[in-house]
N, C-alpha and C. Protein backbone atom coordinates (compact mmCIF):
# COMPACT_ATOMS: atom_id res chain seq x y z
N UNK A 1 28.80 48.43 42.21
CA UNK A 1 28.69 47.93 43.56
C UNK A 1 29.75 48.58 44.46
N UNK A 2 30.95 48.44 43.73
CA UNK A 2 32.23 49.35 44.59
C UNK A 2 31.33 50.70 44.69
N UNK A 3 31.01 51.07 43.90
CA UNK A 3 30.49 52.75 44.30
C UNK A 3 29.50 53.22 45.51
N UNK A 4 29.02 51.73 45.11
CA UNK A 4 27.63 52.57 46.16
C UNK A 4 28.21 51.72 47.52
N UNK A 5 29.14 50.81 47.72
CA UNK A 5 29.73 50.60 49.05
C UNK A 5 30.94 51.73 49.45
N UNK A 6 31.30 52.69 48.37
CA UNK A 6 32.24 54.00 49.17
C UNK A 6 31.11 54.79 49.44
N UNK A 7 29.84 55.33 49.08
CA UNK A 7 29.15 56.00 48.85
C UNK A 7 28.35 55.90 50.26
N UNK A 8 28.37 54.57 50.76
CA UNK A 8 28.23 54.22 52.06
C UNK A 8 28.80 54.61 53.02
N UNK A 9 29.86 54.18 53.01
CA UNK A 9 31.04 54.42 53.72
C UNK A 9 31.36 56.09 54.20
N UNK A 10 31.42 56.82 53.20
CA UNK A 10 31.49 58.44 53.42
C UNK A 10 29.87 58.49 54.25
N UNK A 11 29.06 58.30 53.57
CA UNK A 11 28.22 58.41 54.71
C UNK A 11 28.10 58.59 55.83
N UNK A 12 28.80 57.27 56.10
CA UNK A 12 28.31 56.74 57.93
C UNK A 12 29.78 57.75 58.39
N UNK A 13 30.87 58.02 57.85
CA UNK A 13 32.29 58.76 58.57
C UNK A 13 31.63 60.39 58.63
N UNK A 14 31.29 60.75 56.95
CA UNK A 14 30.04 61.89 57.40
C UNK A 14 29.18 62.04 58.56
N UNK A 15 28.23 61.22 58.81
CA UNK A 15 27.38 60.89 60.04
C UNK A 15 28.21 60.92 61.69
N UNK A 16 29.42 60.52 61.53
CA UNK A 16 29.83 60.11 62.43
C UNK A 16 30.95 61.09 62.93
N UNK A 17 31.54 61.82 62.28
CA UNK A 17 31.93 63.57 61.80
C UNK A 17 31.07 64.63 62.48
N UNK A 18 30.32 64.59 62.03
CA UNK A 18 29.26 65.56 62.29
C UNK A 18 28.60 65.29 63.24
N UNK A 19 28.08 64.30 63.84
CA UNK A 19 27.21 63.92 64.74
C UNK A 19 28.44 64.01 66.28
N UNK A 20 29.93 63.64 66.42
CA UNK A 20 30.52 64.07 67.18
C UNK A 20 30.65 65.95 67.39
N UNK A 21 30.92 66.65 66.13
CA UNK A 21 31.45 67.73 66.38
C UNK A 21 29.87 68.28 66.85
N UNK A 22 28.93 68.27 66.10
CA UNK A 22 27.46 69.33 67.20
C UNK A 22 26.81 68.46 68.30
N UNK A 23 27.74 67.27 68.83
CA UNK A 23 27.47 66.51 70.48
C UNK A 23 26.42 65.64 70.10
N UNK A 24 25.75 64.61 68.93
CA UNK A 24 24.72 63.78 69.19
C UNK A 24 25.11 62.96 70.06
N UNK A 25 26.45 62.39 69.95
CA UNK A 25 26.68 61.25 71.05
C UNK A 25 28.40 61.76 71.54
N UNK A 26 28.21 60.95 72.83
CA UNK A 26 29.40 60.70 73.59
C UNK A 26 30.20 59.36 73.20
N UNK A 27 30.97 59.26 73.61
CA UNK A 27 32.05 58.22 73.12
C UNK A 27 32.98 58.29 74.91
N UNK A 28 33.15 57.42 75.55
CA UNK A 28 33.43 57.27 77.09
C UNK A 28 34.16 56.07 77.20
N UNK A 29 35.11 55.77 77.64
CA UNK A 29 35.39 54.50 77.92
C UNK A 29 36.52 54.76 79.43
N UNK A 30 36.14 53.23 79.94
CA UNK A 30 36.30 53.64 81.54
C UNK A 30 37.02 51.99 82.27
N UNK A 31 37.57 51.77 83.09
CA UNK A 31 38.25 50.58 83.28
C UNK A 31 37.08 50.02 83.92
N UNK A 32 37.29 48.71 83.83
CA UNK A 32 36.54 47.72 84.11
C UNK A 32 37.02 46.36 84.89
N UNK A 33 36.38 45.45 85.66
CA UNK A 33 36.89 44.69 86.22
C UNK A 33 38.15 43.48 85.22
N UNK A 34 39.30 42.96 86.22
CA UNK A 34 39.48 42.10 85.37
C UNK A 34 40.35 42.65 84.19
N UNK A 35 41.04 44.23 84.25
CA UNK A 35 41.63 44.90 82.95
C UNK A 35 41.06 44.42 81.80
N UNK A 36 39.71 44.80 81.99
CA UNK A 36 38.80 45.05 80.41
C UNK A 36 38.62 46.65 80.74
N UNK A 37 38.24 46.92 79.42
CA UNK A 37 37.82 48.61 79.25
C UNK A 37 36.26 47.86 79.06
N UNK A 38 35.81 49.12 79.35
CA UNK A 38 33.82 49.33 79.37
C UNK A 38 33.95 50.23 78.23
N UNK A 39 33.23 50.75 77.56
CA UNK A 39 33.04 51.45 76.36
C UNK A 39 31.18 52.33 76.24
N UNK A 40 31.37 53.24 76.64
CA UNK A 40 29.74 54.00 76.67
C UNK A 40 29.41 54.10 75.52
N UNK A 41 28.52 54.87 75.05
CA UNK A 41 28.18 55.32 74.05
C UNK A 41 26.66 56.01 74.32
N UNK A 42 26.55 57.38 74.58
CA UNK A 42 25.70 57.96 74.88
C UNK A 42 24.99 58.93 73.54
N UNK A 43 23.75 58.41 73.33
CA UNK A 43 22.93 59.30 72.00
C UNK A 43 21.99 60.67 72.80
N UNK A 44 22.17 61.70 72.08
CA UNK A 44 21.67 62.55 72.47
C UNK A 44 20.43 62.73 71.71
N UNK A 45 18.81 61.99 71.74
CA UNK A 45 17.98 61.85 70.49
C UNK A 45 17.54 63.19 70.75
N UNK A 46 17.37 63.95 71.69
CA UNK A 46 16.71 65.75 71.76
C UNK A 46 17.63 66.26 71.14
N UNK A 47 18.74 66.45 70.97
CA UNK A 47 19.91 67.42 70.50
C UNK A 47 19.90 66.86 68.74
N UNK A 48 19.68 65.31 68.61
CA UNK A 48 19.65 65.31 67.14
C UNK A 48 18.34 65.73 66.81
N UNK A 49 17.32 65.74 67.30
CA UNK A 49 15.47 65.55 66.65
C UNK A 49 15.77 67.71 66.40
N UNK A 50 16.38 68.04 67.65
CA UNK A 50 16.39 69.70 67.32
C UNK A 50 17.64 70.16 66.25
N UNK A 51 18.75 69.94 66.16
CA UNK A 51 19.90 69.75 64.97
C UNK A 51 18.96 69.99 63.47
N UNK A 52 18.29 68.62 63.67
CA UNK A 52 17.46 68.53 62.09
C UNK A 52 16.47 69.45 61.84
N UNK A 53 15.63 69.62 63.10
CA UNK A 53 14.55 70.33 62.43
C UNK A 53 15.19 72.04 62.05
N UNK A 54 16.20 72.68 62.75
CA UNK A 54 16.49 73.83 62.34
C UNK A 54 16.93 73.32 61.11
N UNK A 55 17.89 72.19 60.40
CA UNK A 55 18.45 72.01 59.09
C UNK A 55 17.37 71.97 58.24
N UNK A 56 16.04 71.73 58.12
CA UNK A 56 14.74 71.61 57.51
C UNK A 56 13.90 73.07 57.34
N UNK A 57 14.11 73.76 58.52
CA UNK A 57 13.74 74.83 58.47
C UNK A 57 14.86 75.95 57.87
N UNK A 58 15.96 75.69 57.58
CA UNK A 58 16.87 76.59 56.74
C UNK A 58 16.85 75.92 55.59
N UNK A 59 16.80 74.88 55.10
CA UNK A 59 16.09 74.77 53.73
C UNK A 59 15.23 74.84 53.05
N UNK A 60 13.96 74.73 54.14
CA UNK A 60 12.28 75.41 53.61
C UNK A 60 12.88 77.23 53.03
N UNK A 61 13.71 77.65 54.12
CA UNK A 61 13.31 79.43 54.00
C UNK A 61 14.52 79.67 52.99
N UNK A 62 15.61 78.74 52.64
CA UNK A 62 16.10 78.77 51.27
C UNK A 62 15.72 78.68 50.05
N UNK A 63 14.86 77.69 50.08
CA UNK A 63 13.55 77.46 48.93
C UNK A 63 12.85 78.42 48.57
N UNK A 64 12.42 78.76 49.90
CA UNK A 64 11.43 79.81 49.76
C UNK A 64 11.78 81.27 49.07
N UNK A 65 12.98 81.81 49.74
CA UNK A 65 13.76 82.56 48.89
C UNK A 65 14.09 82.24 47.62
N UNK A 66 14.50 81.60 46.86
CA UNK A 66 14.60 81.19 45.85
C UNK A 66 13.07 81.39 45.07
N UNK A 67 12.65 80.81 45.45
CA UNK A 67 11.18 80.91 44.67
C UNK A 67 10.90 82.07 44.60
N UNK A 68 10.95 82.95 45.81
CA UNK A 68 10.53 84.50 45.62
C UNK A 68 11.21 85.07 44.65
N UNK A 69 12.74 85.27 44.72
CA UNK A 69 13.38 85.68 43.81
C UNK A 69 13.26 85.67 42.11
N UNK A 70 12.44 84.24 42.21
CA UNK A 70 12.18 83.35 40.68
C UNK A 70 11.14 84.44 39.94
N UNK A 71 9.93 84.55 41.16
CA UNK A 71 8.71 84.96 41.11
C UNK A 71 9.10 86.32 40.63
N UNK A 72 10.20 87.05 41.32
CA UNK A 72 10.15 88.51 41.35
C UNK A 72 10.90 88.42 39.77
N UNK A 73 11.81 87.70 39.49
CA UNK A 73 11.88 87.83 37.98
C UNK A 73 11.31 87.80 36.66
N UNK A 74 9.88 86.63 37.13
CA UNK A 74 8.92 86.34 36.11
C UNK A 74 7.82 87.25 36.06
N UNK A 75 7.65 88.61 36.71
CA UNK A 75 6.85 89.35 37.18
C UNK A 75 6.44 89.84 35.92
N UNK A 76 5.25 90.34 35.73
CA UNK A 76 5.05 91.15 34.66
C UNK A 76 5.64 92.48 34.78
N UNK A 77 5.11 93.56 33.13
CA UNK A 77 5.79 94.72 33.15
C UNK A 77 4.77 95.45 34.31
N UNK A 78 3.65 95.48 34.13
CA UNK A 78 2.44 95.85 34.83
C UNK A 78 2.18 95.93 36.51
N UNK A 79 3.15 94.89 36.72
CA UNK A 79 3.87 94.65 38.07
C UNK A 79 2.49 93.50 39.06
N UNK A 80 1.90 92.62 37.92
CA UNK A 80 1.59 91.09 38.36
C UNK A 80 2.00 90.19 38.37
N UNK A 81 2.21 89.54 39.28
CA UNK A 81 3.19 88.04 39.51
C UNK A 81 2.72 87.29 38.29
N UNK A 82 3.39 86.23 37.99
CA UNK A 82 3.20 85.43 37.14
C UNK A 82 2.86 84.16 37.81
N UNK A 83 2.66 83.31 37.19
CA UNK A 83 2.12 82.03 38.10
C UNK A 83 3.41 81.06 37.50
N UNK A 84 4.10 80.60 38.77
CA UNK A 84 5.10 79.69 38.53
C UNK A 84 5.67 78.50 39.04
N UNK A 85 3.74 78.04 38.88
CA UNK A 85 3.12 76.75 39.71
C UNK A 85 4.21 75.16 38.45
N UNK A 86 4.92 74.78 39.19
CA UNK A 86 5.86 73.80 38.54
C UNK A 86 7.28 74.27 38.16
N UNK A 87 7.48 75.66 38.34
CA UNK A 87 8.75 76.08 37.76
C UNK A 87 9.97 75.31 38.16
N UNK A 88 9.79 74.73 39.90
CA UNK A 88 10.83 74.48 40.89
C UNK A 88 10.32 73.05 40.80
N UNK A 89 11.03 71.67 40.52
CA UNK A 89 10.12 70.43 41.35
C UNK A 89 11.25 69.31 41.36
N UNK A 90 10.91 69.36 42.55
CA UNK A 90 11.64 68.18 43.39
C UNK A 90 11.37 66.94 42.97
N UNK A 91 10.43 66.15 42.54
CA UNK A 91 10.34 65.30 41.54
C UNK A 91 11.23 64.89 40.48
N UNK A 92 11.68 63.67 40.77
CA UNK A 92 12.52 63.38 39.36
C UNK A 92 11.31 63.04 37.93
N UNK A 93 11.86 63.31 37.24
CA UNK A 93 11.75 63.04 35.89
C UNK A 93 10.93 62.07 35.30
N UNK A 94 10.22 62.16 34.72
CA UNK A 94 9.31 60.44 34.40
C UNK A 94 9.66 60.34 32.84
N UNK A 95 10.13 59.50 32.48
CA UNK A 95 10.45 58.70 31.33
C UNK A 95 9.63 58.44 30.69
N UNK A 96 9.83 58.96 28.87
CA UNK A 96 8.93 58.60 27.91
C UNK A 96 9.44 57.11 27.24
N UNK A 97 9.19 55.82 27.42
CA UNK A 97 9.58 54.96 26.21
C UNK A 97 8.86 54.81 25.34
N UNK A 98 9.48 55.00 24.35
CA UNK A 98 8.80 54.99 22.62
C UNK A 98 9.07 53.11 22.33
N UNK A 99 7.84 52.84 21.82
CA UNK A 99 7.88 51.43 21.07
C UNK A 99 8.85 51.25 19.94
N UNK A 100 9.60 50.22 19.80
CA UNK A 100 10.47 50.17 18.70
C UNK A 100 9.78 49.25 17.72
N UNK A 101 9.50 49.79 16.30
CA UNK A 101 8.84 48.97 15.15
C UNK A 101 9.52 47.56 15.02
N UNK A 102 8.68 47.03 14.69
CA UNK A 102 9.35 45.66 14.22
C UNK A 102 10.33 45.86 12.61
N UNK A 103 11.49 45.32 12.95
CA UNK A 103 11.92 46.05 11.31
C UNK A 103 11.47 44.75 10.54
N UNK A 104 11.32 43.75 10.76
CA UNK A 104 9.76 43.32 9.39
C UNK A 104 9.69 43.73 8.57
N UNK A 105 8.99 44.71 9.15
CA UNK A 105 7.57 45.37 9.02
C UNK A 105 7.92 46.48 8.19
N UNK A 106 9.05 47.15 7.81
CA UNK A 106 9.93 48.10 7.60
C UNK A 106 10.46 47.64 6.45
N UNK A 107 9.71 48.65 5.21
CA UNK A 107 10.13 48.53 4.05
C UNK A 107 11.32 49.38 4.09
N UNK A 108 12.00 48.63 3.00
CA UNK A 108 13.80 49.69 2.49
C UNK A 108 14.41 48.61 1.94
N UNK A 109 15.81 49.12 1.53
CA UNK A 109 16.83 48.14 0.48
C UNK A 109 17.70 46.84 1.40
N UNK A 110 17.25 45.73 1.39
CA UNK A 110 18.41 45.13 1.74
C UNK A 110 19.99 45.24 2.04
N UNK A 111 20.62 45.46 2.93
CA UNK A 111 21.88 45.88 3.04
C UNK A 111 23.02 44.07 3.41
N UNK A 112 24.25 44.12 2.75
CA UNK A 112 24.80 43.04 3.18
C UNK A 112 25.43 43.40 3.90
């Protein structure tokens, strides 16, 4: 539980890091009646929606490189690609569980 509440935490200071230094938002504060401070907070949603999609599109054409590279290694001598449909997958893992016998059922020597 501690982990995944630091794991949080770097997050949102990550988020909040980064999202100041390439300008998603402003941070403003300004006097107010009465010596209160006012406090802005301005989101830039065009500057983040464009931010991401170039970060999406330099990881598609990283991938993509990668894969080529994969491809150009698995090539034949003959100089035909190989097919290296599953080589790369983003998919985690699916789990085999095996049934455990009843030991019953399970002949052998008595042990004390």
């Amino acid at each position: 539980m501690r982990n995944l509440l630091a794991l949080s935490a770097a997050l949102v200071i990550a988020f909040a890091g980064i999202g100041w230094y390439r300008g998603w938002y402003k941070v403003e504060t300004e006097p107010a009646q009465g010596g209160h401070q006012a406090v802005n907070i301005d989101y830039n949603r065009d500057k983040i929606a464009q931010d991401s999609e170039k970060g999406v599109k330099k990881v598609e054409e990283k991938l993509q490189r990668i894969l080529d590279h994969k491809q150009d290694d698995l090539s034949g001598k003959d100089g035909t690609k190989a097919d290296i449909k599953g080589a790369v997958s983003l998919s985690p893992p699916k789990l085999i569980i095996q049934q455990e016998k009843e030991s019953s059922n399970v002949p052998g020597p008595d042990l004390p």
